[in-house]
N, C-alpha and C. Protein backbone atom coordinates (compact mmCIF):
# COMPACT_ATOMS: atom_id res chain seq x y z
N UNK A 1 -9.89 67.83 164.12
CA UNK A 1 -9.48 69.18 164.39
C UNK A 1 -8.17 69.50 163.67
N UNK A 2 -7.36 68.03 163.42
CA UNK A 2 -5.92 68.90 162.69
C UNK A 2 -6.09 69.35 161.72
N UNK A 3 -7.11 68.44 161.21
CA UNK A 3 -7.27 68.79 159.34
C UNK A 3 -8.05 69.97 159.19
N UNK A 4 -8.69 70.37 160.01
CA UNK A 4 -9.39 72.07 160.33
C UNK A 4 -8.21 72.89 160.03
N UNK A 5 -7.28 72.67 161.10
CA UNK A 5 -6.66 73.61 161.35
C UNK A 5 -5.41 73.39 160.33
N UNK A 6 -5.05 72.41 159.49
CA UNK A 6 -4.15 72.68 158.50
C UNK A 6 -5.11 72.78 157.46
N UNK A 7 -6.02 72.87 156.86
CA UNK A 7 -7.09 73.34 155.79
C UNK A 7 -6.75 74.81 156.12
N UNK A 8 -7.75 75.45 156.93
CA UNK A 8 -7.19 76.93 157.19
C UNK A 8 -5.95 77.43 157.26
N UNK A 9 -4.99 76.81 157.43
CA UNK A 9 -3.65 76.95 157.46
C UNK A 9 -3.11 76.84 155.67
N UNK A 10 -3.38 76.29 155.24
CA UNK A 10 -2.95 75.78 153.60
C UNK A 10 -3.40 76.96 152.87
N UNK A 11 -5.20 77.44 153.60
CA UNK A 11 -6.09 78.62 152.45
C UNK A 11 -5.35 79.79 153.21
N UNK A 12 -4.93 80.10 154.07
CA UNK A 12 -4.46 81.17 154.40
C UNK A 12 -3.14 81.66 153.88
N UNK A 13 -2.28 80.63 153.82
CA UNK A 13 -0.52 80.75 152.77
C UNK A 13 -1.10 81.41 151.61
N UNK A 14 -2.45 80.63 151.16
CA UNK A 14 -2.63 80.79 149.78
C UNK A 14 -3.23 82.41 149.38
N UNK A 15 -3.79 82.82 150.30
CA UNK A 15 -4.47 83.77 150.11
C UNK A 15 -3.44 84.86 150.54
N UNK A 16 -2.32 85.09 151.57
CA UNK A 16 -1.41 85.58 151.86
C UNK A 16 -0.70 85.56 150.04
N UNK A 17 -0.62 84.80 149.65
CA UNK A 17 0.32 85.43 148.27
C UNK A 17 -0.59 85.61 147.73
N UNK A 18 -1.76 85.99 147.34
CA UNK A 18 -2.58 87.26 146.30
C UNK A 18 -2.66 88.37 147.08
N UNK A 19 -2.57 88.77 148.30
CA UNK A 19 -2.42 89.54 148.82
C UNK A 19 -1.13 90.39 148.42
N UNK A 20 0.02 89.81 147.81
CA UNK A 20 1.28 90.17 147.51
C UNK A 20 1.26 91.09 146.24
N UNK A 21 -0.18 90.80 145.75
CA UNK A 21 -0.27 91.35 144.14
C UNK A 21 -0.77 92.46 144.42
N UNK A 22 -1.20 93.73 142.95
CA UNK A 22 -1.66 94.90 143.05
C UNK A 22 -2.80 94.90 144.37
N UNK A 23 -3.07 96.06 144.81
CA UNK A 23 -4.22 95.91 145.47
C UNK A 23 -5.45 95.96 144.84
N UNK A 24 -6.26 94.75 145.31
CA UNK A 24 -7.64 94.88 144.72
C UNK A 24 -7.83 94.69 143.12
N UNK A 25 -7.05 94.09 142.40
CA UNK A 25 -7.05 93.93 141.21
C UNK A 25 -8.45 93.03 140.84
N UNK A 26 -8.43 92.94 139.48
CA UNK A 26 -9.58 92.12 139.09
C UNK A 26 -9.39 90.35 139.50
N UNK A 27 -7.77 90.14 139.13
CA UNK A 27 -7.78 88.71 139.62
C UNK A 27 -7.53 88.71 140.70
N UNK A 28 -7.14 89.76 141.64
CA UNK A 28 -7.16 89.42 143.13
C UNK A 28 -8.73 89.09 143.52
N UNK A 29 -9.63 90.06 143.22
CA UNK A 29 -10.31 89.46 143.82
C UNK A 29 -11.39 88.41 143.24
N UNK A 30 -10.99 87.65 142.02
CA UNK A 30 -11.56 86.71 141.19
C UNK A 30 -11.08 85.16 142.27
N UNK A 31 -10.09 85.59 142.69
CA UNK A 31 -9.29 84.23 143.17
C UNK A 31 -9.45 84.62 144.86
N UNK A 32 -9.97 85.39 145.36
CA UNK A 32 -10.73 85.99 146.48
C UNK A 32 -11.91 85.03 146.25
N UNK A 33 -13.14 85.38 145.39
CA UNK A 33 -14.13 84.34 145.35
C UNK A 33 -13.86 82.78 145.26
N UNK A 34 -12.95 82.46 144.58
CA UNK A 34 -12.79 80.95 144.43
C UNK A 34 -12.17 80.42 145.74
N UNK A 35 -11.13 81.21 146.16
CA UNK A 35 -10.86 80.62 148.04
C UNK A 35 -11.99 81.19 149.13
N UNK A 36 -12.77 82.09 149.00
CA UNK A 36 -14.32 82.07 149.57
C UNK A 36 -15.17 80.74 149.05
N UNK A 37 -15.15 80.38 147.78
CA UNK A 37 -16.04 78.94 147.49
C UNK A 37 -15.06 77.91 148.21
N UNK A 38 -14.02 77.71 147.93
CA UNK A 38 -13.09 76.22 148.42
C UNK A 38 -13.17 76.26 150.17
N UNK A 39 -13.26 77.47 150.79
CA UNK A 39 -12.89 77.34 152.16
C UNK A 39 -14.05 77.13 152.42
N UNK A 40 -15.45 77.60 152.42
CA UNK A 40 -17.07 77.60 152.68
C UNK A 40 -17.53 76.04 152.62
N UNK A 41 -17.10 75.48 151.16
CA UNK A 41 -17.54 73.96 150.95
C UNK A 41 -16.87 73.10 151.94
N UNK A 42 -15.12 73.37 151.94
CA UNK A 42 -14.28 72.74 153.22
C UNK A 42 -15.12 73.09 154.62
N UNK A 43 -15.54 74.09 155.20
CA UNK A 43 -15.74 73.81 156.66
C UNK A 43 -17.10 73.52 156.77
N UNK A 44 -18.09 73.52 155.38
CA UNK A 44 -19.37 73.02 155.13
C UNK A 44 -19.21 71.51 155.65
N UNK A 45 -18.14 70.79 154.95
CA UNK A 45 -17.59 69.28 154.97
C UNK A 45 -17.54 68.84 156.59
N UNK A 46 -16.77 69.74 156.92
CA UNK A 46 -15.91 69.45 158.60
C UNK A 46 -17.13 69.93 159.33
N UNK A 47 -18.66 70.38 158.62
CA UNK A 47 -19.34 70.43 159.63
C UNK A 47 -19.66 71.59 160.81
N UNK A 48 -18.81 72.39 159.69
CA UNK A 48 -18.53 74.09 160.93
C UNK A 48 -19.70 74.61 160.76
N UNK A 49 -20.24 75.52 162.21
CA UNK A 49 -21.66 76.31 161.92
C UNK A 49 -21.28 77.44 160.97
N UNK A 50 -22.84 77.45 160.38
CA UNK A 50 -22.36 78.72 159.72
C UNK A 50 -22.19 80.22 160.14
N UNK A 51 -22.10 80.54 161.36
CA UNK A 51 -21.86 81.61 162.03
C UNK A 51 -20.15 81.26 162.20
N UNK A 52 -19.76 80.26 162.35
CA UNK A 52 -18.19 79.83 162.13
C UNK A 52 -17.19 80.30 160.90
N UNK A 53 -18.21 79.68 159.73
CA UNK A 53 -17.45 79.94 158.71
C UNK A 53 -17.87 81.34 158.32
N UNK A 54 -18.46 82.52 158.26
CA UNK A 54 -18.69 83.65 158.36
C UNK A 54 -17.73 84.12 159.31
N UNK A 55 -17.29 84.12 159.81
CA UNK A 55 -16.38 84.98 160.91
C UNK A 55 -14.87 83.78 160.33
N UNK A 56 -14.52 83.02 159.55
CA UNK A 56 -13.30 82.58 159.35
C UNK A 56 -12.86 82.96 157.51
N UNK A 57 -14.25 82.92 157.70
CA UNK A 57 -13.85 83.37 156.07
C UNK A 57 -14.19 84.89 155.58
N UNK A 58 -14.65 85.57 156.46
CA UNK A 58 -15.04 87.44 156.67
C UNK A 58 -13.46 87.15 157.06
N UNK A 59 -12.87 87.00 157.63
CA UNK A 59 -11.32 87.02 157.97
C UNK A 59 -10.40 87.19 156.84
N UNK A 60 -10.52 86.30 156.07
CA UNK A 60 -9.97 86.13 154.94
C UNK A 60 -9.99 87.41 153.75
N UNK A 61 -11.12 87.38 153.64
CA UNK A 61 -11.87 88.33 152.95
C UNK A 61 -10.98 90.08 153.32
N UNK A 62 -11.35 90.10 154.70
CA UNK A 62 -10.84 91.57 155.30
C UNK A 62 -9.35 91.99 154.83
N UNK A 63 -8.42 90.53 154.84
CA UNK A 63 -7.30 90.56 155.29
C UNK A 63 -6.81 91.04 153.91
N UNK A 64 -7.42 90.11 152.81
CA UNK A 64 -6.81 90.08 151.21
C UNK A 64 -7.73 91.25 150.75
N UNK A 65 -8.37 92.14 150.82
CA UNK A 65 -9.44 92.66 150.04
C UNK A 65 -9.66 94.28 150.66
N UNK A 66 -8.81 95.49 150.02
CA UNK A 66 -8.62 96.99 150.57
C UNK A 66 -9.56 97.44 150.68
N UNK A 67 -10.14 97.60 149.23
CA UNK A 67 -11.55 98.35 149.12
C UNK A 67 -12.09 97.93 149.72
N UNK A 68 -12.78 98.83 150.29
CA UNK A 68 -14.44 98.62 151.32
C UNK A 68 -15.13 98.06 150.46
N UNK A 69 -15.88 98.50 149.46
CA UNK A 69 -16.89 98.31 148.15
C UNK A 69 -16.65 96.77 147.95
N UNK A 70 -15.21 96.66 147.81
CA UNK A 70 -14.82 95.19 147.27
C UNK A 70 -14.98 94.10 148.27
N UNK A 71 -14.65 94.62 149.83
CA UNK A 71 -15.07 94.03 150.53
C UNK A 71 -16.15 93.26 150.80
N UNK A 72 -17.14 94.14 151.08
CA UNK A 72 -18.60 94.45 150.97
C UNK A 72 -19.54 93.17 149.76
N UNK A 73 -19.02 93.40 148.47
CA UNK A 73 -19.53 92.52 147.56
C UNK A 73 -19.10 91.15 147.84
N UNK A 74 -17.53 91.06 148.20
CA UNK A 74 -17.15 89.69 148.38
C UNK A 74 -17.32 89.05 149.73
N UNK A 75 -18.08 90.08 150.58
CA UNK A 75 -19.08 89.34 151.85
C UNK A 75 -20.41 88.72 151.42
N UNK A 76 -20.72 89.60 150.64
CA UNK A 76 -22.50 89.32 149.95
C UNK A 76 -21.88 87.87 149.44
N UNK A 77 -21.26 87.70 148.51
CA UNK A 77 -21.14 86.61 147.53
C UNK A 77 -21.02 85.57 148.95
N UNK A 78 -19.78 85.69 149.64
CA UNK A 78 -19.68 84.88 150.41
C UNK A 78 -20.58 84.08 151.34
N UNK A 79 -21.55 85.02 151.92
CA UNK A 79 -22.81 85.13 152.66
C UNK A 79 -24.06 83.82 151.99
N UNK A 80 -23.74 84.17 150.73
CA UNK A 80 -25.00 83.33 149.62
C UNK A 80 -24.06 81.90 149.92
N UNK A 81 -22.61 81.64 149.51
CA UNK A 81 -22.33 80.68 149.45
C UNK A 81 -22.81 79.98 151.09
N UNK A 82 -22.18 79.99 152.09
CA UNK A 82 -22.43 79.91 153.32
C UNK A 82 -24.57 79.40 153.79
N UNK A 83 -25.26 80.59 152.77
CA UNK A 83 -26.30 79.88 153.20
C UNK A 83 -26.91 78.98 152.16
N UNK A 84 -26.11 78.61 150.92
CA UNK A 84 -26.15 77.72 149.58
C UNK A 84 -26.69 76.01 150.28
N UNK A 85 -27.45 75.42 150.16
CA UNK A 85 -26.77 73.99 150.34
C UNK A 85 -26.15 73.14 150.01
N UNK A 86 -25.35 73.72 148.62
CA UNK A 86 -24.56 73.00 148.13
C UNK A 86 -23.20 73.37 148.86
N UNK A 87 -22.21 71.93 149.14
CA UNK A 87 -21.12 71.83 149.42
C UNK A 87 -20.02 71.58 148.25
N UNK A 88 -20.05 71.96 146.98
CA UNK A 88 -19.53 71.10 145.90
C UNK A 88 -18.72 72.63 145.94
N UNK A 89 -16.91 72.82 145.57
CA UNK A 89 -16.53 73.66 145.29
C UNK A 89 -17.00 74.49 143.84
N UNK A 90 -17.18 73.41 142.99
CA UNK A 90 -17.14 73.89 141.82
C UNK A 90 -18.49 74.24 141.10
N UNK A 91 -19.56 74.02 141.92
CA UNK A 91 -21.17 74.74 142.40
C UNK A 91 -21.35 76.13 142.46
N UNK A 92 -20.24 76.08 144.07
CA UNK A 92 -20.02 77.58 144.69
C UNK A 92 -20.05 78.48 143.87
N UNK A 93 -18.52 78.40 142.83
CA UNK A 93 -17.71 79.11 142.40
C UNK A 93 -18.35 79.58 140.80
N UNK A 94 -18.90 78.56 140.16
CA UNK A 94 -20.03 78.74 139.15
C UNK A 94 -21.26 79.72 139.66
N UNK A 95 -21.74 79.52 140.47
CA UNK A 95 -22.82 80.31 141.30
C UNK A 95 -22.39 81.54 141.42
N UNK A 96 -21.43 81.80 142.16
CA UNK A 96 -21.15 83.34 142.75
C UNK A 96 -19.88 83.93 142.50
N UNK A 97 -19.24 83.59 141.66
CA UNK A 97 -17.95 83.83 141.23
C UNK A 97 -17.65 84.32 140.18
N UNK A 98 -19.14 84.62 139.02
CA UNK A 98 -19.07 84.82 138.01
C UNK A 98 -19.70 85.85 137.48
């Protein structure tokens, strides 16, 4: 459980400073998908349901991401990763990030 909760703790600092940048930019939300792939494969690992990581990483998503529209797409992407069976970050992020 610690390493849960400092994993989410580490992607959240991280995602808190792109949040700092323009809103909704192209690399905001490029690096939006790649911490949607790194956090999905992480609680894939730790074994979280996927109704878990959908509601921790829709969190994420909401928090860093203005546009609705932008929202919206980077739920879809997220959604695919989540029901992907691959756990490999760099799978994810090739897959739906691009």
């Amino acid at each position: 459980m610690k390493k849960t909760l400092i994993g989410i703790l580490s992607i959240s600092i991280f995602a808190l400073a792109f949040a700092n940048t323009s809103p909704d930019s192209s690399e905001l939300i490029s690096q939006q998908c790649k911490l949607s792939a790194e956090t999905v494969a992480m609680l894939k690992g730790l074994q979280y349901g996927n109704s878990s990581i959908r509601k921790d990483v829709g969190g994420l998503i909401k928090t860093n991401l203005q546009a609705p529209e932008n929202r919206e797409r980077a739920q879809k992407a997220m959604n695919r990763m989540v029901d992907d069976q691959s756990r490999d970050i760099s799978t994810l992020e090739h897959k739906y990030c691009s």
